[in-house]
PDB file of N, CA and C in Angstrom:
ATOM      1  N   UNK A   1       5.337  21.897   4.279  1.00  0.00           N
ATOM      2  CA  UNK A   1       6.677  22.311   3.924  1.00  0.00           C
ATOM      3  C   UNK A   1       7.606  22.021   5.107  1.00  0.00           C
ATOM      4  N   UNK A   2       8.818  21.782   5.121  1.00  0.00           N
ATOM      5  CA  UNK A   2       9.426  21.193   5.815  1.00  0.00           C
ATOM      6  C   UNK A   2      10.782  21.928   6.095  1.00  0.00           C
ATOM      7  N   UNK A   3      11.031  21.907   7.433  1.00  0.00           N
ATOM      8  CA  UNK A   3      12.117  22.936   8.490  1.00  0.00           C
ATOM      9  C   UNK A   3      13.055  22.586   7.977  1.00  0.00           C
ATOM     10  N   UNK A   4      14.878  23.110   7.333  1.00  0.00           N
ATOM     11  CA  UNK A   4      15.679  22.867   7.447  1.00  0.00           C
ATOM     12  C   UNK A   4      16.474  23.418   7.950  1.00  0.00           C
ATOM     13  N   UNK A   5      17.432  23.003   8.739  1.00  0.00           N
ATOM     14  CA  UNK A   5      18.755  23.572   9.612  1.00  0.00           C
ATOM     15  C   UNK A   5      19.806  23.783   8.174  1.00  0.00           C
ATOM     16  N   UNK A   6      20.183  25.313   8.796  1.00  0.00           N
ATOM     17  CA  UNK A   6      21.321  26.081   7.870  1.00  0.00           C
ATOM     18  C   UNK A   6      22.651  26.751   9.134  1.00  0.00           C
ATOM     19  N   UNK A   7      23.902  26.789   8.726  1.00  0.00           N
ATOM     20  CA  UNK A   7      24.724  27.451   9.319  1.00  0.00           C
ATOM     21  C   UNK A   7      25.988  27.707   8.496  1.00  0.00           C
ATOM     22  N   UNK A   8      26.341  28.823   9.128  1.00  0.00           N
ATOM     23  CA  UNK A   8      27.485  29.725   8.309  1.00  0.00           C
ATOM     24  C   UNK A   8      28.626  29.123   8.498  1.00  0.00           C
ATOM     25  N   UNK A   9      29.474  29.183   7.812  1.00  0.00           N
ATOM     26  CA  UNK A   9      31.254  28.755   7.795  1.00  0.00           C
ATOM     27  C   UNK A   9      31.717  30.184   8.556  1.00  0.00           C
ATOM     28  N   UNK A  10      31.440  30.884   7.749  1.00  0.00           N
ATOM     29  CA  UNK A  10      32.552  32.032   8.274  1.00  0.00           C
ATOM     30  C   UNK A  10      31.582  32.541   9.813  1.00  0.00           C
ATOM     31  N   UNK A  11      30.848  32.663   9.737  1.00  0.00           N
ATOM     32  CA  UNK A  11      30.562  33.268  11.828  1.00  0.00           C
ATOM     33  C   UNK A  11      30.128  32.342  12.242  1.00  0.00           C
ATOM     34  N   UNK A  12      29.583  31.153  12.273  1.00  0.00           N
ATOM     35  CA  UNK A  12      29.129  30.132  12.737  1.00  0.00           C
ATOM     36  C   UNK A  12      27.556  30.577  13.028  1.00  0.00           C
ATOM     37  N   UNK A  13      26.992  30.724  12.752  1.00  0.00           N
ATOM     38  CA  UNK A  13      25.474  31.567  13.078  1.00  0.00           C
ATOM     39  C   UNK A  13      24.952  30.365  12.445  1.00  0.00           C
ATOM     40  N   UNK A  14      23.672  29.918  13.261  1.00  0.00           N
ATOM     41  CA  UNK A  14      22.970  28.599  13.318  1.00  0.00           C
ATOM     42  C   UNK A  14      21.146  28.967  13.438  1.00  0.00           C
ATOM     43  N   UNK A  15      20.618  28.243  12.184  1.00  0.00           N
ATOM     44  CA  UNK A  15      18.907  28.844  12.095  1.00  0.00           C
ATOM     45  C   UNK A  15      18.665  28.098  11.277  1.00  0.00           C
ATOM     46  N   UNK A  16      17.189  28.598  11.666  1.00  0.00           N
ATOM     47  CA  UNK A  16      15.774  27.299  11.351  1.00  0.00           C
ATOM     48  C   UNK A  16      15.483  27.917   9.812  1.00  0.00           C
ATOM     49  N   UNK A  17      14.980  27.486   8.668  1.00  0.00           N
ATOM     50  CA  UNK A  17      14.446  27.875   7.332  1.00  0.00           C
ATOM     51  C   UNK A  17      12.823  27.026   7.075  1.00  0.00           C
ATOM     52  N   UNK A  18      12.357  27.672   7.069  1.00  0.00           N
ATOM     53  CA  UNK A  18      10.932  27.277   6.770  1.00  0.00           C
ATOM     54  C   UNK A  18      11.003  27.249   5.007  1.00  0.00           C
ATOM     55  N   UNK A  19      10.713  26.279   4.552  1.00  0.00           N
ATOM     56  CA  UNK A  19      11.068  26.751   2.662  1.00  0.00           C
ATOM     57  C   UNK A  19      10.346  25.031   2.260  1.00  0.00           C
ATOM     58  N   UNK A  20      10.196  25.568   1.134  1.00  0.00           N
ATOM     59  CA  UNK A  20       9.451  24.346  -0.035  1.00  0.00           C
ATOM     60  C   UNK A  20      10.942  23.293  -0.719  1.00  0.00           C
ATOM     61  N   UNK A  21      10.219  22.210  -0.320  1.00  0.00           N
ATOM     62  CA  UNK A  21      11.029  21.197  -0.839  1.00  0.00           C
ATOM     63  C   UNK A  21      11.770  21.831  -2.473  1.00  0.00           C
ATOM     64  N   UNK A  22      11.451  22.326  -2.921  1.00  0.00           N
ATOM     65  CA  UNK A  22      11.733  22.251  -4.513  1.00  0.00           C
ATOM     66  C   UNK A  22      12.141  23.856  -4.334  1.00  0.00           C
ATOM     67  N   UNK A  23      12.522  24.649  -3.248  1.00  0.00           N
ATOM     68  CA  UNK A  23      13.319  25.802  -3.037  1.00  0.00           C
ATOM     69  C   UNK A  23      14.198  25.805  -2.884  1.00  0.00           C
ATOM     70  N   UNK A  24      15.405  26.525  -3.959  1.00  0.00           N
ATOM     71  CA  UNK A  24      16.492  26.583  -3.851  1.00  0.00           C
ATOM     72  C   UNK A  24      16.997  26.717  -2.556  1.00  0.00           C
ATOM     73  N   UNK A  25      18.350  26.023  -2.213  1.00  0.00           N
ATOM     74  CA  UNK A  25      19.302  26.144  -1.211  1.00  0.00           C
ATOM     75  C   UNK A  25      19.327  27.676  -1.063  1.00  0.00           C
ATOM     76  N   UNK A  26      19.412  28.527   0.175  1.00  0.00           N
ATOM     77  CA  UNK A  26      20.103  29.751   0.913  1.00  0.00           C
ATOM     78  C   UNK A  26      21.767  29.966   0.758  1.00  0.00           C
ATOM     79  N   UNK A  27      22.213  30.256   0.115  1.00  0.00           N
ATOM     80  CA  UNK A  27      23.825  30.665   0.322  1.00  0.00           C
ATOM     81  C   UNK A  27      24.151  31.911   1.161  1.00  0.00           C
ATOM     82  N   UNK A  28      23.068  33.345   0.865  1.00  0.00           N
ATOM     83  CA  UNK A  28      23.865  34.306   1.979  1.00  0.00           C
ATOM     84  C   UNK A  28      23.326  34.312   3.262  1.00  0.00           C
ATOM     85  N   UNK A  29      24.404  34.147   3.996  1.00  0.00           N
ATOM     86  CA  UNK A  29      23.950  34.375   5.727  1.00  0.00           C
ATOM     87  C   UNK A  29      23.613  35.502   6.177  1.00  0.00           C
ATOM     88  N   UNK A  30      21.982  35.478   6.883  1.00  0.00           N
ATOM     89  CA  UNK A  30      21.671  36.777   7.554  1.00  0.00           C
ATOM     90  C   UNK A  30      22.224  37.135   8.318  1.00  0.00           C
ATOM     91  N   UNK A  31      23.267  36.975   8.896  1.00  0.00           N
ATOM     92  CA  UNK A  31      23.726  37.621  10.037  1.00  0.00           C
ATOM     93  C   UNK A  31      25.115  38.340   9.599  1.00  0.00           C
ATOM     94  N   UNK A  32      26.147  37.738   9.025  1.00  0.00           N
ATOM     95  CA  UNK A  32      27.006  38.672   8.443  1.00  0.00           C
ATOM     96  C   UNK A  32      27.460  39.221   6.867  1.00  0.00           C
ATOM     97  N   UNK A  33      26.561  38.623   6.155  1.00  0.00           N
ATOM     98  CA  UNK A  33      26.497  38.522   4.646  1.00  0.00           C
ATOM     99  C   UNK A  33      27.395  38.175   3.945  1.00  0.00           C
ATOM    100  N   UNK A  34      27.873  36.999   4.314  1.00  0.00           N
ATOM    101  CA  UNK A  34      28.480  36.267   3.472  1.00  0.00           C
ATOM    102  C   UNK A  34      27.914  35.242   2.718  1.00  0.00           C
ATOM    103  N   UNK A  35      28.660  34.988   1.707  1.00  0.00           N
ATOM    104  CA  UNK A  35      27.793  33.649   1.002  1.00  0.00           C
ATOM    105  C   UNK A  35      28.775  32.170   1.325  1.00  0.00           C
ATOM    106  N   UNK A  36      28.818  31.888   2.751  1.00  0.00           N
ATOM    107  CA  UNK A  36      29.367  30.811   3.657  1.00  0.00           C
ATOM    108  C   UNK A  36      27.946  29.588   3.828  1.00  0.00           C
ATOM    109  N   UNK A  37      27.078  30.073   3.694  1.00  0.00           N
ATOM    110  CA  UNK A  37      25.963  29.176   4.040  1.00  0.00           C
ATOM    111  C   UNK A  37      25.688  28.075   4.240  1.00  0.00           C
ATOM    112  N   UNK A  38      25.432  26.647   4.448  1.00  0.00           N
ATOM    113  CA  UNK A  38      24.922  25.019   3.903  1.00  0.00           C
ATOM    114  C   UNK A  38      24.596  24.822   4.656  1.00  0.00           C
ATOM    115  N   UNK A  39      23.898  24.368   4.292  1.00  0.00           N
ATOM    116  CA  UNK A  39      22.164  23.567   4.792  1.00  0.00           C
ATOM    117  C   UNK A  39      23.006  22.011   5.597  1.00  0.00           C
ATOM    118  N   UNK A  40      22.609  21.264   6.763  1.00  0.00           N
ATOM    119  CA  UNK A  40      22.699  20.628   7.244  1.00  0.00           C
ATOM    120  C   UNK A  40      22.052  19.165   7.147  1.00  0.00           C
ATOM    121  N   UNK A  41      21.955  17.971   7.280  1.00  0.00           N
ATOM    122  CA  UNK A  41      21.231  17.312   7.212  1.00  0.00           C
ATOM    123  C   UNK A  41      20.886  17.278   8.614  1.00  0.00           C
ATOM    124  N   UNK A  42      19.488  16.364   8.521  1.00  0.00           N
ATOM    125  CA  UNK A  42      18.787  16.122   9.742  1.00  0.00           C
ATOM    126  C   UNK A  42      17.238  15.748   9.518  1.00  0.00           C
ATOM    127  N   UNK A  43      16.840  15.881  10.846  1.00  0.00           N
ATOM    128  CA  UNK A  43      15.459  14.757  10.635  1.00  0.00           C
ATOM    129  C   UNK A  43      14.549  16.005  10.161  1.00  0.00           C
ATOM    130  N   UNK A  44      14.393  17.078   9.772  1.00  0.00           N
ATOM    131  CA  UNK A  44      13.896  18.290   9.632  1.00  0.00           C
ATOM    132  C   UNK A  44      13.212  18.501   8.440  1.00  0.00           C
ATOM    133  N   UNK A  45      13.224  17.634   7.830  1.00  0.00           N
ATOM    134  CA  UNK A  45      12.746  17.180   6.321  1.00  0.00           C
ATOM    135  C   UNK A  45      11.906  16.633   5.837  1.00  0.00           C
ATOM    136  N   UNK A  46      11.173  15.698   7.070  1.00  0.00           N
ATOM    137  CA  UNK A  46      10.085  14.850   7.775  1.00  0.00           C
ATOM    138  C   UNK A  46       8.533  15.099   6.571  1.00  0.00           C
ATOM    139  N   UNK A  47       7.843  14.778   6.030  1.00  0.00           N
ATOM    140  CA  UNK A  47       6.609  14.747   5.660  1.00  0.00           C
ATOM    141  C   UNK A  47       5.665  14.610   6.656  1.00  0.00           C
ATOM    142  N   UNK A  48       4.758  15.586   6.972  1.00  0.00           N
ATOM    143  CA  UNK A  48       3.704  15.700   8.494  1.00  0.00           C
ATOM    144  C   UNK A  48       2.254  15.091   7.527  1.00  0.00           C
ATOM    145  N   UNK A  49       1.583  13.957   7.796  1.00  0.00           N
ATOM    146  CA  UNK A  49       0.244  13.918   6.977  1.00  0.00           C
ATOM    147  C   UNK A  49      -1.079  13.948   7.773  1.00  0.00           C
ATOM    148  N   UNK A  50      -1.546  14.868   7.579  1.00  0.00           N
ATOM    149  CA  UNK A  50      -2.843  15.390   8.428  1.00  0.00           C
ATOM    150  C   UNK A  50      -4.200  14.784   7.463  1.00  0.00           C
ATOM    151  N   UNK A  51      -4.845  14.468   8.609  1.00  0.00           N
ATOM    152  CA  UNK A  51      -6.281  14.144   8.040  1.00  0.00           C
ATOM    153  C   UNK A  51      -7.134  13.079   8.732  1.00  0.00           C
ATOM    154  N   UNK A  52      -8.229  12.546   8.273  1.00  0.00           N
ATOM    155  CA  UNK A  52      -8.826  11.593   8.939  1.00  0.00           C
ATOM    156  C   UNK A  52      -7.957  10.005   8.707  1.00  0.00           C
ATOM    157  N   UNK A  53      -7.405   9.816   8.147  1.00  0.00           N
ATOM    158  CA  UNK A  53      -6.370   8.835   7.923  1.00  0.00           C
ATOM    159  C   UNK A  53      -5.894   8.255   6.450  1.00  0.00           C
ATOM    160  N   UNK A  54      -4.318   7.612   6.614  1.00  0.00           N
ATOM    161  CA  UNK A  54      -3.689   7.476   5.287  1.00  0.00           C
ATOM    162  C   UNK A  54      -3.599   6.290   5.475  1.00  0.00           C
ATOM    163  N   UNK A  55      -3.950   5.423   4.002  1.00  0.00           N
ATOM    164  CA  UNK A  55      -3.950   3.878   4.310  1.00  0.00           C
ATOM    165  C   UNK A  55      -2.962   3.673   3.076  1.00  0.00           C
ATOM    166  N   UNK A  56      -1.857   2.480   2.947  1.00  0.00           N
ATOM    167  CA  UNK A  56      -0.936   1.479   2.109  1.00  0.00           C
ATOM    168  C   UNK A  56      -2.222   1.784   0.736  1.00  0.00           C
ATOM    169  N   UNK A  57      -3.361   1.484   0.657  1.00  0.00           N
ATOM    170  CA  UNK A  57      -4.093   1.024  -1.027  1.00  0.00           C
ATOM    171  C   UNK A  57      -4.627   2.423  -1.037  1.00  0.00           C
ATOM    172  N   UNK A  58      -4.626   3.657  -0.235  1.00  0.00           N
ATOM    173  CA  UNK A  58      -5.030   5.012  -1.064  1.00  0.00           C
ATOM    174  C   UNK A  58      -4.121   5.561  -2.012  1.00  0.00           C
ATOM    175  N   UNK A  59      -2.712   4.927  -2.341  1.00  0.00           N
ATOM    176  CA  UNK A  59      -1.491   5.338  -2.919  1.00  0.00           C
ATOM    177  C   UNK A  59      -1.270   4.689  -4.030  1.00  0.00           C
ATOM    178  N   UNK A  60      -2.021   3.678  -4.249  1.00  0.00           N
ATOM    179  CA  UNK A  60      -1.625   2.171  -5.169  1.00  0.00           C
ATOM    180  C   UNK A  60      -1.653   3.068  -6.917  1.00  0.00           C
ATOM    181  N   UNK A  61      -0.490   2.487  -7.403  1.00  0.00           N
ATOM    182  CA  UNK A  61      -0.506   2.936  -8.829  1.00  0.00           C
ATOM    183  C   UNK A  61      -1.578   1.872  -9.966  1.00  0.00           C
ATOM    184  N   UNK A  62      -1.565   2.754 -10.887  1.00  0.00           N
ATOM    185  CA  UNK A  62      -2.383   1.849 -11.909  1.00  0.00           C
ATOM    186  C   UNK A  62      -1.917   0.652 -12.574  1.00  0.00           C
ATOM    187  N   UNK A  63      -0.565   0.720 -12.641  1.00  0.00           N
ATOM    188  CA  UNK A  63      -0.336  -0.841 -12.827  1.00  0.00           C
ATOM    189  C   UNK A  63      -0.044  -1.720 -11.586  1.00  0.00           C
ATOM    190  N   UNK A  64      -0.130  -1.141 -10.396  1.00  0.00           N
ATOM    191  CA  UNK A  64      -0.406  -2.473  -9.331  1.00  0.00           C
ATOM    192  C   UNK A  64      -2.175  -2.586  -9.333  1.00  0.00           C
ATOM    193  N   UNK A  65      -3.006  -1.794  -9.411  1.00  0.00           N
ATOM    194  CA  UNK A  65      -4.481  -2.311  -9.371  1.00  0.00           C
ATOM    195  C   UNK A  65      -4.437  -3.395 -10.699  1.00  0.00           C
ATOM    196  N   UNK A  66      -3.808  -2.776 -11.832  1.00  0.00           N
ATOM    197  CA  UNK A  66      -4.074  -3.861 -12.892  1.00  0.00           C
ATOM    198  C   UNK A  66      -3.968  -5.437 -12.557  1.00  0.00           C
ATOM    199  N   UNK A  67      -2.478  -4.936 -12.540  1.00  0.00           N
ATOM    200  CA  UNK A  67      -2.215  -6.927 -11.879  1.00  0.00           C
ATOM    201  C   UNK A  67      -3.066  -7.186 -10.570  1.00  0.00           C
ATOM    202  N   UNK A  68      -3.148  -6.639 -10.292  1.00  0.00           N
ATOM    203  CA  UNK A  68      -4.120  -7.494  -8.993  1.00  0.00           C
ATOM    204  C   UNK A  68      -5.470  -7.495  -9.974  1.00  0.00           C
ATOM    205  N   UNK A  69      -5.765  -6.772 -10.495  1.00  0.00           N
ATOM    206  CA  UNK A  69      -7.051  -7.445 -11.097  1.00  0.00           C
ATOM    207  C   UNK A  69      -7.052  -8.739 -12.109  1.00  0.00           C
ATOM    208  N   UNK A  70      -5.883  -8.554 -12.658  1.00  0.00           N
ATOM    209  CA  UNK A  70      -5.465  -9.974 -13.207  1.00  0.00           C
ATOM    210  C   UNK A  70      -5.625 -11.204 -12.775  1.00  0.00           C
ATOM    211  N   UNK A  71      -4.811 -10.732 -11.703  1.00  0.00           N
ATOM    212  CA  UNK A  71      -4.654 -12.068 -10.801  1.00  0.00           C
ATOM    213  C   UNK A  71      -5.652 -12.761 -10.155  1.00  0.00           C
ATOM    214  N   UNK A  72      -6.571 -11.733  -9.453  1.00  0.00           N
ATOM    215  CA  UNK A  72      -7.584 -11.712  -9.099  1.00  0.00           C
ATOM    216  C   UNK A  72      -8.579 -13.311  -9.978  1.00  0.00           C
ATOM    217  N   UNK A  73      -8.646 -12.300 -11.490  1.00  0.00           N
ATOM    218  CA  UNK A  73      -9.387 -12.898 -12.343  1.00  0.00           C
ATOM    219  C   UNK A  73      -9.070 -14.151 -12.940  1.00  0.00           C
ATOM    220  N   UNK A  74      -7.377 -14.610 -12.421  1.00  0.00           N
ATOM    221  CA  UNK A  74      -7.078 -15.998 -12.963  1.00  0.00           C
ATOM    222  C   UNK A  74      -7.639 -16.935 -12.176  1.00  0.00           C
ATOM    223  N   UNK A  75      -6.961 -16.338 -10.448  1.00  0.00           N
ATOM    224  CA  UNK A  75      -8.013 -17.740  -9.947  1.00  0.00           C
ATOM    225  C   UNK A  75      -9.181 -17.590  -9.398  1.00  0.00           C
ATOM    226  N   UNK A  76     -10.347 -16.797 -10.131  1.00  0.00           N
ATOM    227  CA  UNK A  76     -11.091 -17.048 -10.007  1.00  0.00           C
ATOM    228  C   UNK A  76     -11.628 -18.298 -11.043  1.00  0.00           C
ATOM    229  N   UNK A  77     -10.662 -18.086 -12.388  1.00  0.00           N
ATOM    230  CA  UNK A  77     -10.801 -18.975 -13.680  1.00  0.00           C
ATOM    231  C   UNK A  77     -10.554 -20.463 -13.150  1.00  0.00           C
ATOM    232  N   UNK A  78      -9.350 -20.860 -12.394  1.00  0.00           N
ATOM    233  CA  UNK A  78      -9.075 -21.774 -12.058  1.00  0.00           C
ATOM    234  C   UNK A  78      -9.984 -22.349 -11.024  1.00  0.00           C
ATOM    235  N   UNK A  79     -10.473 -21.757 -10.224  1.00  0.00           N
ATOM    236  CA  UNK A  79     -11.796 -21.979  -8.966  1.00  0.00           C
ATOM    237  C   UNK A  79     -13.426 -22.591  -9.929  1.00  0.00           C
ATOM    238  N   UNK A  80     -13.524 -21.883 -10.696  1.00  0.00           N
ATOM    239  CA  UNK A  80     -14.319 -22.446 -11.988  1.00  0.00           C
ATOM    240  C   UNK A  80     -13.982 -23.484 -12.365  1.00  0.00           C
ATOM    241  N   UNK A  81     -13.225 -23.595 -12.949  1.00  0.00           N
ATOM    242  CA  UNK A  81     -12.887 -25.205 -13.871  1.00  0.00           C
ATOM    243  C   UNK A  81     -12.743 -26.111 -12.531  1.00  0.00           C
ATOM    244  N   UNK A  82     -11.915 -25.816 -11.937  1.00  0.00           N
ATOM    245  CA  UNK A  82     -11.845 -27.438 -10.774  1.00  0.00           C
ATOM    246  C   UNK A  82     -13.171 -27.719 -10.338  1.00  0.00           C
ATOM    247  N   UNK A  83     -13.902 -26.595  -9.938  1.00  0.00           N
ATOM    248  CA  UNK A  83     -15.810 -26.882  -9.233  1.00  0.00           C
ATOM    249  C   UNK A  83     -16.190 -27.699 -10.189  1.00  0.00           C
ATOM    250  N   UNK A  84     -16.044 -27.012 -11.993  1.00  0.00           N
ATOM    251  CA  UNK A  84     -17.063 -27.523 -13.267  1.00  0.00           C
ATOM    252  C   UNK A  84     -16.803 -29.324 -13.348  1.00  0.00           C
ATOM    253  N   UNK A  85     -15.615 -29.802 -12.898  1.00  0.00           N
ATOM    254  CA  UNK A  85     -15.435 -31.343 -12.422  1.00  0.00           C
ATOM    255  C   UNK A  85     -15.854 -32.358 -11.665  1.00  0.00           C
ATOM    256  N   UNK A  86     -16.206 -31.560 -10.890  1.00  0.00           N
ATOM    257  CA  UNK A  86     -16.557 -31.785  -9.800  1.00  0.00           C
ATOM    258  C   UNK A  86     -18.118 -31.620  -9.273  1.00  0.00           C
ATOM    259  N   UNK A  87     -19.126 -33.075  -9.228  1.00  0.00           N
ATOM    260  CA  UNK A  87     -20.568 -32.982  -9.219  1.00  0.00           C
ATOM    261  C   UNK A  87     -20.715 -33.039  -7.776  1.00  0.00           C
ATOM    262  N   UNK A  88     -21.448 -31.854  -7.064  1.00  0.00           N
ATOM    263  CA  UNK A  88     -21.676 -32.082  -5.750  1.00  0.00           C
ATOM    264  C   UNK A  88     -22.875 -32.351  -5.618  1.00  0.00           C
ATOM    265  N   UNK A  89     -23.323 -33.282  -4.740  1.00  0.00           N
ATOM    266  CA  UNK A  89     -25.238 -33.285  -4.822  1.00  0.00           C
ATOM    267  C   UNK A  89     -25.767 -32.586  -2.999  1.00  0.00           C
ATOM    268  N   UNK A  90     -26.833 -32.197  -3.098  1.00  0.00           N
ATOM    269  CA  UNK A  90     -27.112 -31.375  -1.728  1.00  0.00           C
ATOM    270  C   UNK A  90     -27.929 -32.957  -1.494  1.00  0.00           C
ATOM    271  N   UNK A  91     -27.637 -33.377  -0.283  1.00  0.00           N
ATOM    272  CA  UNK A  91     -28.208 -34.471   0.241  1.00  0.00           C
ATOM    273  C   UNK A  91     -29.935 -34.054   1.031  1.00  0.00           C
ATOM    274  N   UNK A  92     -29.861 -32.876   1.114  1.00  0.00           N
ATOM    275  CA  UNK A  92     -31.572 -31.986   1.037  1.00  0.00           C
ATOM    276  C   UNK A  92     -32.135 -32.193   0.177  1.00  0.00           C
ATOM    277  N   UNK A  93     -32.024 -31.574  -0.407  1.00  0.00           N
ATOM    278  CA  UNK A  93     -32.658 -31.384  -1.859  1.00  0.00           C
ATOM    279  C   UNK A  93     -32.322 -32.719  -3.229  1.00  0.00           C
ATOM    280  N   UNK A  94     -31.867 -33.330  -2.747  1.00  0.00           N
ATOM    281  CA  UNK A  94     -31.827 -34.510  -4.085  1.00  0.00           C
ATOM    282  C   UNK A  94     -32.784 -35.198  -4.627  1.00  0.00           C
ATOM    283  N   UNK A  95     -32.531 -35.617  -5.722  1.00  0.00           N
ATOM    284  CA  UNK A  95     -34.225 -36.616  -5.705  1.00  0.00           C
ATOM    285  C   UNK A  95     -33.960 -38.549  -5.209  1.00  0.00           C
ATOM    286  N   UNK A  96     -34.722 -38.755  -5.222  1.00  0.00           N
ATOM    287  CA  UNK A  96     -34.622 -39.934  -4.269  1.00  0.00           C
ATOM    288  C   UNK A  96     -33.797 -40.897  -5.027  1.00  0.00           C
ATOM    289  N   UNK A  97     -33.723 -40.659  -6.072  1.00  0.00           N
ATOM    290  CA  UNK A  97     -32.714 -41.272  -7.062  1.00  0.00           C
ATOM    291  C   UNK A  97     -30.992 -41.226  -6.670  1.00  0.00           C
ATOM    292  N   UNK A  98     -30.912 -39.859  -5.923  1.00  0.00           N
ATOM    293  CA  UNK A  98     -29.527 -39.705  -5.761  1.00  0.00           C
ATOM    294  C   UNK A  98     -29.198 -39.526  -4.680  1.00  0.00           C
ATOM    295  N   UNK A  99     -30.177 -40.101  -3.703  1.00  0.00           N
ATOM    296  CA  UNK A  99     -30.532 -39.637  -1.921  1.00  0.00           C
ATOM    297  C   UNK A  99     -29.540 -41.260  -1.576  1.00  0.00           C
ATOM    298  N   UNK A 100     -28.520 -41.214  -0.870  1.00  0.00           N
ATOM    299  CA  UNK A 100     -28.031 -42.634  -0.394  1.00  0.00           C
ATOM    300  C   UNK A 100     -28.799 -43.424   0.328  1.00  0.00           C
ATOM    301  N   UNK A 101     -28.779 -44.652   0.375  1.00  0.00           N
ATOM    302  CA  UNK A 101     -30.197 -45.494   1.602  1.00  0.00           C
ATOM    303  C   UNK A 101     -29.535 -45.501   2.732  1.00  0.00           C
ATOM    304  N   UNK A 102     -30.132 -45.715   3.601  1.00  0.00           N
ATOM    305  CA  UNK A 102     -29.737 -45.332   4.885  1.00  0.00           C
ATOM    306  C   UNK A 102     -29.188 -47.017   5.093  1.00  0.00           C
ATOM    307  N   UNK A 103     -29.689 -47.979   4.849  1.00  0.00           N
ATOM    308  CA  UNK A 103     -28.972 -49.313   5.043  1.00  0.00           C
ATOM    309  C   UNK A 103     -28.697 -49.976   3.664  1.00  0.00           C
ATOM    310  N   UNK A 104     -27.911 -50.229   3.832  1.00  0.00           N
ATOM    311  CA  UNK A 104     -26.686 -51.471   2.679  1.00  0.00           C
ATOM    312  C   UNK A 104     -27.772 -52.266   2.264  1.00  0.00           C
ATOM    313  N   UNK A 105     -28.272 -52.400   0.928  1.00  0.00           N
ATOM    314  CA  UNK A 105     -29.112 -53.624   0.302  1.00  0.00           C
ATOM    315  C   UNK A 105     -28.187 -54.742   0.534  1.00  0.00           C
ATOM    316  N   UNK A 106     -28.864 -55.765   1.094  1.00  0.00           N
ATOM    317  CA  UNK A 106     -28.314 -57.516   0.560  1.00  0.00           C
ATOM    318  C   UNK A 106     -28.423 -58.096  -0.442  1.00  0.00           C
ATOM    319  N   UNK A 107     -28.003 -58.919  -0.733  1.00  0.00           N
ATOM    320  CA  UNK A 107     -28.683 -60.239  -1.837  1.00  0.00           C
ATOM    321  C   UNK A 107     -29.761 -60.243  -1.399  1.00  0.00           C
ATOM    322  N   UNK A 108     -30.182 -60.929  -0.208  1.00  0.00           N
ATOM    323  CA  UNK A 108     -31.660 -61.287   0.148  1.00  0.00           C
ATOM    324  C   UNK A 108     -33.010 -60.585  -0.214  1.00  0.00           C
ATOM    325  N   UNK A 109     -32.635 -59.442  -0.161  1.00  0.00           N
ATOM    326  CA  UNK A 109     -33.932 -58.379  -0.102  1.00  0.00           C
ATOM    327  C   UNK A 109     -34.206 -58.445  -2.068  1.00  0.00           C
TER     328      UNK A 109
END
């Protein structure tokens, strides 16, 4: 929950409020009871996050995982088809049929 600075119009009286984001504004001032009150802006508003740590993808909504899984899954589609074109031979393992010769045949031979 987060500190906000409050001060009075009519006495000028200046203090700290400890209160829940979603708690109504203070209008009467403790010090002379008037309803002069408003809340100030300032850095006092701050979100503090405690723990072993907060990462960018512990927050991710369900339609950003979606599309990334989409996307994900297109080019993996496209990584498929260009390989399926494409005959690679392992120059290990080939059979001697598809093993290159190590020297250029001639006519002669």
């Amino acid at each position: 929950m987060p500190t906000y600075d409050y001060v009075c119009d009519a006495c000028e009286h200046a203090f700290e409020e400890f209160q829940s984001i979603t708690a109504d504004l203070l209008v009467k001032c403790p010090e002379c009871g008037k309803r002069k009150l408003r809340r100030l802006f300032g850095s006092g508003a701050a979100i503090l996050f405690k723990g072993s740590g907060f990462y960018e993808t512990d927050y991710r909504s369900k339609s950003y995982e979606e599309g990334a899984k989409t996307e994900t899954t297109t080019a993996e589609k496209k990584t498929d088809k260009k390989n399926a074109g494409e005959k690679k031979t392992d120059k290990k393992n080939a059979t001697p049929a598809e093993k290159p010769d190590k020297k250029p045949k001639t006519d002669a031979e």
